[in-house]
PDB file of N, CA and C in Angstrom:
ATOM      1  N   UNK A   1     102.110 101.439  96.934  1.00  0.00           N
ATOM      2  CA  UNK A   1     101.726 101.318  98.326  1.00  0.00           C
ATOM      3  C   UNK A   1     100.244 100.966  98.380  1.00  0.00           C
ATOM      4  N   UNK A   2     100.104 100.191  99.192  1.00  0.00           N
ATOM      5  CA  UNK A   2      98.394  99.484  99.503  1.00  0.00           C
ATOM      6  C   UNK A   2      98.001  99.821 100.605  1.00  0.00           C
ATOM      7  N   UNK A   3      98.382  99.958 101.707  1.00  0.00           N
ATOM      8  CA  UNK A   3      98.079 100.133 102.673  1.00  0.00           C
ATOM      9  C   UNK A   3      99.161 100.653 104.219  1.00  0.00           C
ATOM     10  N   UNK A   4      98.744 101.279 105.114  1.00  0.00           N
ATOM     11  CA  UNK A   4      99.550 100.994 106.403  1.00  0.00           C
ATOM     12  C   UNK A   4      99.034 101.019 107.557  1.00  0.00           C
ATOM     13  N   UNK A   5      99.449 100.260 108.242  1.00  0.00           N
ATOM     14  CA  UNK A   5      98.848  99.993 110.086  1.00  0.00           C
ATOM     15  C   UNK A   5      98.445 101.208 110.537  1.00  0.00           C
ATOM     16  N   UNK A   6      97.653 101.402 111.194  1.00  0.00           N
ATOM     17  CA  UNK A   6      97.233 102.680 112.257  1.00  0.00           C
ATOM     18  C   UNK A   6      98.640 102.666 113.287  1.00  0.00           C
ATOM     19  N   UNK A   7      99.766 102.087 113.147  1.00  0.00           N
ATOM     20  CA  UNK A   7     100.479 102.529 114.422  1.00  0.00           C
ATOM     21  C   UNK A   7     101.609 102.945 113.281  1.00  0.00           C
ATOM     22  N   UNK A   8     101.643 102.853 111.991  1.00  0.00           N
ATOM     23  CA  UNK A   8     102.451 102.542 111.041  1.00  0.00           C
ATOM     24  C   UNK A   8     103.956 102.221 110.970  1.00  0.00           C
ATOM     25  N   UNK A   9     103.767 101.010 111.692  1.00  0.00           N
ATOM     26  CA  UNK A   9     104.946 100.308 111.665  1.00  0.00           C
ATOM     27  C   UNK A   9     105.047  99.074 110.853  1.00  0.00           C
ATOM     28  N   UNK A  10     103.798  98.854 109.546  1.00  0.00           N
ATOM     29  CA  UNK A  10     103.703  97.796 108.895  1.00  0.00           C
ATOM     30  C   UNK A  10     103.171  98.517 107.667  1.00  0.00           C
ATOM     31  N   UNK A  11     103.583  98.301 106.629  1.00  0.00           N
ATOM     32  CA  UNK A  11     103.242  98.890 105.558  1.00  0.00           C
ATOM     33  C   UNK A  11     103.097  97.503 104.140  1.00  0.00           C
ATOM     34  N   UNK A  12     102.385  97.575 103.630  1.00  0.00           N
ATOM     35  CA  UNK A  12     101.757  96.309 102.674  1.00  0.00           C
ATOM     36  C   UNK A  12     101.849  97.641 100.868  1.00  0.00           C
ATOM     37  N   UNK A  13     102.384  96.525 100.697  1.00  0.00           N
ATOM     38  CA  UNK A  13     102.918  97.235  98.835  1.00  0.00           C
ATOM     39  C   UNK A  13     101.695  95.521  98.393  1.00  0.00           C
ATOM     40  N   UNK A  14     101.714  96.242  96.980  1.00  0.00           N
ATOM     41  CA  UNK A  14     101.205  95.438  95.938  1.00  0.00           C
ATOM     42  C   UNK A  14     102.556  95.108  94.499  1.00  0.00           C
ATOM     43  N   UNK A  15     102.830  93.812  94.330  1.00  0.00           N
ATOM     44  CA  UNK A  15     103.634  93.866  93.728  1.00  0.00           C
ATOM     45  C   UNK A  15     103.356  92.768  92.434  1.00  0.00           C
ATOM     46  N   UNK A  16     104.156  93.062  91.439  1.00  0.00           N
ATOM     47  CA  UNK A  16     103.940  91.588  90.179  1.00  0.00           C
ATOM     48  C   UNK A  16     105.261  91.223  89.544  1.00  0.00           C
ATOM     49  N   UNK A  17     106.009  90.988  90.825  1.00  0.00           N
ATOM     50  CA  UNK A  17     107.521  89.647  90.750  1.00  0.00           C
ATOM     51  C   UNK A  17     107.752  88.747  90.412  1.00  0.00           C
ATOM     52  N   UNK A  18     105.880  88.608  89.947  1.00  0.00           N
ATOM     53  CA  UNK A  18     105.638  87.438  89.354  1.00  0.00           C
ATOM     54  C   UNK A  18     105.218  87.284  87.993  1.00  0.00           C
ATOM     55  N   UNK A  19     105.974  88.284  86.964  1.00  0.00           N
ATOM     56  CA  UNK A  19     105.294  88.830  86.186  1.00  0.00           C
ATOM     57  C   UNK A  19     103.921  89.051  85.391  1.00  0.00           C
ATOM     58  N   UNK A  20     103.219  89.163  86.648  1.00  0.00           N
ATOM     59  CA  UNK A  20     101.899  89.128  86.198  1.00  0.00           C
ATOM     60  C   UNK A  20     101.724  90.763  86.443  1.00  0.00           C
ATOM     61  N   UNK A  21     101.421  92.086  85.964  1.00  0.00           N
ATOM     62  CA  UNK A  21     101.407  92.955  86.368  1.00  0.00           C
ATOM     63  C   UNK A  21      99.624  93.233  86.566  1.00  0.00           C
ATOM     64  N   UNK A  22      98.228  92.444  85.710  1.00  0.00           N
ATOM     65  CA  UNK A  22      97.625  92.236  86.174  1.00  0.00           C
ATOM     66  C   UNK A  22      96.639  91.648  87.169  1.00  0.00           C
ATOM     67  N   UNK A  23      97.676  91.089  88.075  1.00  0.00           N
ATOM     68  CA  UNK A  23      97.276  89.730  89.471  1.00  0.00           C
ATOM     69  C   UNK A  23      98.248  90.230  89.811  1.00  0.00           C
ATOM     70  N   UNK A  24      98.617  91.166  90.852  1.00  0.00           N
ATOM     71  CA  UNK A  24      99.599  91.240  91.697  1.00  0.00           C
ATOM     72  C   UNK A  24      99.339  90.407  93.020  1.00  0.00           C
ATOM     73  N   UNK A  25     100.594  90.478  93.571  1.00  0.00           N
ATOM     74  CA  UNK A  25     100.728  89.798  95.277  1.00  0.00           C
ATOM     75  C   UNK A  25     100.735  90.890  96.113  1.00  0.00           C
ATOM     76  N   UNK A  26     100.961  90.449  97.353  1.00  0.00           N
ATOM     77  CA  UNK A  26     101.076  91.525  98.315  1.00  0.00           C
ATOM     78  C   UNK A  26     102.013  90.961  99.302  1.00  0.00           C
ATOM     79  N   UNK A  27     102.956  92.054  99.786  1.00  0.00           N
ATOM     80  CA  UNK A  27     103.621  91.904 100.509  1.00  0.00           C
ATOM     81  C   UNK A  27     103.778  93.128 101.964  1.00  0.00           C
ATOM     82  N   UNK A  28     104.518  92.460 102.721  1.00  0.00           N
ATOM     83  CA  UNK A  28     104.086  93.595 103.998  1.00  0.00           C
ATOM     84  C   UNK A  28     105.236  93.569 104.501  1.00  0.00           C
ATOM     85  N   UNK A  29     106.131  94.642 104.822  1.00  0.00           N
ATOM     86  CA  UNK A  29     107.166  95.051 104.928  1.00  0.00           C
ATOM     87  C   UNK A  29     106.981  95.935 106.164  1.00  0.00           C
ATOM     88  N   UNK A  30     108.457  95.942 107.241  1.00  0.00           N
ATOM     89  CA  UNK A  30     108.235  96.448 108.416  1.00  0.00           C
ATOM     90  C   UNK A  30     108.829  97.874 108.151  1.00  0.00           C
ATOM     91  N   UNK A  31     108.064  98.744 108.418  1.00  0.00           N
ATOM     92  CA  UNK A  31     108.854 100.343 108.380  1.00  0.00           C
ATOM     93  C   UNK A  31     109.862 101.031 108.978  1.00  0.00           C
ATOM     94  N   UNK A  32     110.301 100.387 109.679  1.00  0.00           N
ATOM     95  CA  UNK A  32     111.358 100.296 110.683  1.00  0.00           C
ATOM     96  C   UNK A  32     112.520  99.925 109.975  1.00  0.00           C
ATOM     97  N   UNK A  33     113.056  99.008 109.253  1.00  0.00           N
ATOM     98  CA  UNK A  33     114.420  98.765 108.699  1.00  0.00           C
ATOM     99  C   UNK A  33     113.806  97.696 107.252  1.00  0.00           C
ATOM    100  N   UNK A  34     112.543  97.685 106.969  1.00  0.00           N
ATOM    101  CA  UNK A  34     111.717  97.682 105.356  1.00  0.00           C
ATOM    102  C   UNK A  34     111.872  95.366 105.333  1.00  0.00           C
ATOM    103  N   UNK A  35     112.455  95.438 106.471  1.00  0.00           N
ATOM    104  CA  UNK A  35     112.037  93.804 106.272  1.00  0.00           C
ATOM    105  C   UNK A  35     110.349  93.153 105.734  1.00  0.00           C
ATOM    106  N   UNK A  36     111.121  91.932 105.224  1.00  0.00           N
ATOM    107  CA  UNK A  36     109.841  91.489 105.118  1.00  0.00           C
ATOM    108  C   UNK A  36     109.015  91.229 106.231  1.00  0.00           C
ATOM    109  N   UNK A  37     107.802  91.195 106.728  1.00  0.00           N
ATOM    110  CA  UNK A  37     106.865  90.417 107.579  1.00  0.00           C
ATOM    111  C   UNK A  37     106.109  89.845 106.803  1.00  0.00           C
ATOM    112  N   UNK A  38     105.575  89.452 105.504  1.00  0.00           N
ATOM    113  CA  UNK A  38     104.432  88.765 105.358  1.00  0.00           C
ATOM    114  C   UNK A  38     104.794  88.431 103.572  1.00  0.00           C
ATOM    115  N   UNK A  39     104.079  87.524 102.944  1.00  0.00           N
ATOM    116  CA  UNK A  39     104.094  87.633 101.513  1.00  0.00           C
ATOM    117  C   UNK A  39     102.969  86.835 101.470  1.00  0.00           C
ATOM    118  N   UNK A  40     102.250  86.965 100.402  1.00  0.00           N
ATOM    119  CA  UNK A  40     100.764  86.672  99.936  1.00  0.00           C
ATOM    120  C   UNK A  40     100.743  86.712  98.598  1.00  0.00           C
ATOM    121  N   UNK A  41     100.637  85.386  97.902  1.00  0.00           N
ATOM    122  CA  UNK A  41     100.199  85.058  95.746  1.00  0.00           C
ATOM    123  C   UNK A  41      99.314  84.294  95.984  1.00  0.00           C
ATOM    124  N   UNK A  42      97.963  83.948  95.274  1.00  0.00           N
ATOM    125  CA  UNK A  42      96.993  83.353  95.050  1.00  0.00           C
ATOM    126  C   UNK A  42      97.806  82.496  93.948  1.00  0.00           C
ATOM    127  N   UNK A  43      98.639  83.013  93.326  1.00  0.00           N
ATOM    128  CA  UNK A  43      98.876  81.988  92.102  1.00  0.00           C
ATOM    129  C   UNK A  43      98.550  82.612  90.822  1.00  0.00           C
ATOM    130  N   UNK A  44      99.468  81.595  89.867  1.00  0.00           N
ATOM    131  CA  UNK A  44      99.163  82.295  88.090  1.00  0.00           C
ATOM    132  C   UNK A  44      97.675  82.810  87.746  1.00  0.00           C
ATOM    133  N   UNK A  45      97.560  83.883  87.710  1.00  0.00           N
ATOM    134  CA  UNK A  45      96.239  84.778  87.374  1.00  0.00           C
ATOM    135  C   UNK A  45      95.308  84.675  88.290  1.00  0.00           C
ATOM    136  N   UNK A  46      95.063  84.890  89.093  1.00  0.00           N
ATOM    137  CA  UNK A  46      95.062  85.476  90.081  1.00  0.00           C
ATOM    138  C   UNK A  46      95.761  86.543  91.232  1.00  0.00           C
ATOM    139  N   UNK A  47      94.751  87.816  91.459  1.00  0.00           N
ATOM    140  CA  UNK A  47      95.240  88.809  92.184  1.00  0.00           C
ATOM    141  C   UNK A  47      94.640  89.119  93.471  1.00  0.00           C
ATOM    142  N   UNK A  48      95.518  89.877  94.216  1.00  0.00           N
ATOM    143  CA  UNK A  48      95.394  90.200  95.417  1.00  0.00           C
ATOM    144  C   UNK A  48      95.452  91.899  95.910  1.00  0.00           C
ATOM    145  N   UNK A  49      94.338  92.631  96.528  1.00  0.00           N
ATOM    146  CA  UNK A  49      94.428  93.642  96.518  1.00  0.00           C
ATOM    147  C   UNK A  49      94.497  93.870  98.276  1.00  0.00           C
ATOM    148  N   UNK A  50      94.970  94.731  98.864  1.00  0.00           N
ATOM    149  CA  UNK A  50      95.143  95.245  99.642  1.00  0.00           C
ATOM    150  C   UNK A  50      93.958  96.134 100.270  1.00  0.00           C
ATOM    151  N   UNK A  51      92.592  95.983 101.228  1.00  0.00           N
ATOM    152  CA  UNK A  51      91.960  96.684 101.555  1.00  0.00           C
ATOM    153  C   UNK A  51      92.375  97.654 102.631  1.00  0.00           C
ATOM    154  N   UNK A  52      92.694  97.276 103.729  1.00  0.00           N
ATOM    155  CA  UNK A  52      93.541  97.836 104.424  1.00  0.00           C
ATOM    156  C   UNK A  52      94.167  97.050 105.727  1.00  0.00           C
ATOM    157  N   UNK A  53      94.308  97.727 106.979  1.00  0.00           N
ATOM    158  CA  UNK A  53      94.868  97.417 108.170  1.00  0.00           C
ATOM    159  C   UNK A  53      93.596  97.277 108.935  1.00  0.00           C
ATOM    160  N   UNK A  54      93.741  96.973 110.305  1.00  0.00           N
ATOM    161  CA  UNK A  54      92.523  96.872 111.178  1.00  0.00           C
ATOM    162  C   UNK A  54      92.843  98.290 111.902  1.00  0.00           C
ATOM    163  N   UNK A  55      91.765  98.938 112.239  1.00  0.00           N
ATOM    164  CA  UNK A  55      91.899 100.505 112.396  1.00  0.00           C
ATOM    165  C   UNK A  55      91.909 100.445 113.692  1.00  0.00           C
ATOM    166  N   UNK A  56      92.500  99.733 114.613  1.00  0.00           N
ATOM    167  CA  UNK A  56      92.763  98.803 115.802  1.00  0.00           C
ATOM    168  C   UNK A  56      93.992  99.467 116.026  1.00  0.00           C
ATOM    169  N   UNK A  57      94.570 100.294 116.840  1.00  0.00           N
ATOM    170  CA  UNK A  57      96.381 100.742 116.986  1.00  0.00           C
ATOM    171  C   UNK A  57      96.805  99.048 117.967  1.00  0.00           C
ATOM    172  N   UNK A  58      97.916  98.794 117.064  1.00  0.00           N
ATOM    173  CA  UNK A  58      98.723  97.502 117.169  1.00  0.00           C
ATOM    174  C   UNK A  58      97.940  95.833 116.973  1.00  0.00           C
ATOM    175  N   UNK A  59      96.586  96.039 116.340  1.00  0.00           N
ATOM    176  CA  UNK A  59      96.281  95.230 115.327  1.00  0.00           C
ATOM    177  C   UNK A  59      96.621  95.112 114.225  1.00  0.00           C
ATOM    178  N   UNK A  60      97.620  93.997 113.518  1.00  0.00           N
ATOM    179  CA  UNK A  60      97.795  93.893 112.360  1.00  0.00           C
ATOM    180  C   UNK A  60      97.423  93.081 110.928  1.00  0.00           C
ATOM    181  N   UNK A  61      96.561  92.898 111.366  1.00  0.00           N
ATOM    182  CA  UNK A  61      95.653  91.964 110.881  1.00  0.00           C
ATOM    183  C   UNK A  61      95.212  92.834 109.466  1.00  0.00           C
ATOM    184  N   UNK A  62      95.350  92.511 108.199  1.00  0.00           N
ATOM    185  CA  UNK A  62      95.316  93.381 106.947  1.00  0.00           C
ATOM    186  C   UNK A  62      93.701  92.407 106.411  1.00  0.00           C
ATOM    187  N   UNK A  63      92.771  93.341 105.614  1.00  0.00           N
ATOM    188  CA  UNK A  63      91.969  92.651 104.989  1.00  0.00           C
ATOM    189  C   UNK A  63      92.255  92.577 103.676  1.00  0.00           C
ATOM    190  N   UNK A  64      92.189  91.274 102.694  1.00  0.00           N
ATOM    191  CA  UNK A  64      92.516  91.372 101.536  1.00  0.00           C
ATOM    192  C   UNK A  64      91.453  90.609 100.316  1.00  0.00           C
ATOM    193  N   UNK A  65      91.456  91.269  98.938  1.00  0.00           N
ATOM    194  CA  UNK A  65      90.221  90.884  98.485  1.00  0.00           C
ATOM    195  C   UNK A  65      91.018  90.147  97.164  1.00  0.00           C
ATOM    196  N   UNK A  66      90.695  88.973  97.239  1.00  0.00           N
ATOM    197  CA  UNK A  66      90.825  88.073  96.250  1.00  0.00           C
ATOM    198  C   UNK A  66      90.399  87.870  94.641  1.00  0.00           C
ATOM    199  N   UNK A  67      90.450  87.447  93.953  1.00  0.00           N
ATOM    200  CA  UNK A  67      89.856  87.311  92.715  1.00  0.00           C
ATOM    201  C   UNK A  67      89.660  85.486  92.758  1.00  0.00           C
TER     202      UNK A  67
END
């Protein structure tokens, strides 16, 4: 788990599906019935970390820090 919304109905995992387990992606999944809403890869080696949500209730706007 990476992060979740201040209303937490959006929750963002860090994942490496891509078998990169050092460059993961991120994905953001709705907490409600775990759908996807979002997916995010920079690509082969390169990673993506999850800073957080906007501390905004029903802003979902995630900040994320690149390599």
């Amino acid at each position: 788990v990476a992060a979740l919304s201040k209303d937490e109905r959006l929750l963002a995992i860090s994942h490496s599906e891509h078998g990169d387990n050092r460059h993961p992606a991120l994905r953001v999944l709705a907490v409600e019935d775990g759908s996807t809403v979002a997916e995010l890869w920079d690509g082969e080696g390169k990673g993506l970390d999850a800073i957080g949500f906007s501390p905004v209730r029903g802003d979902s706007r995630l900040l994320v820090l690149h390599e």
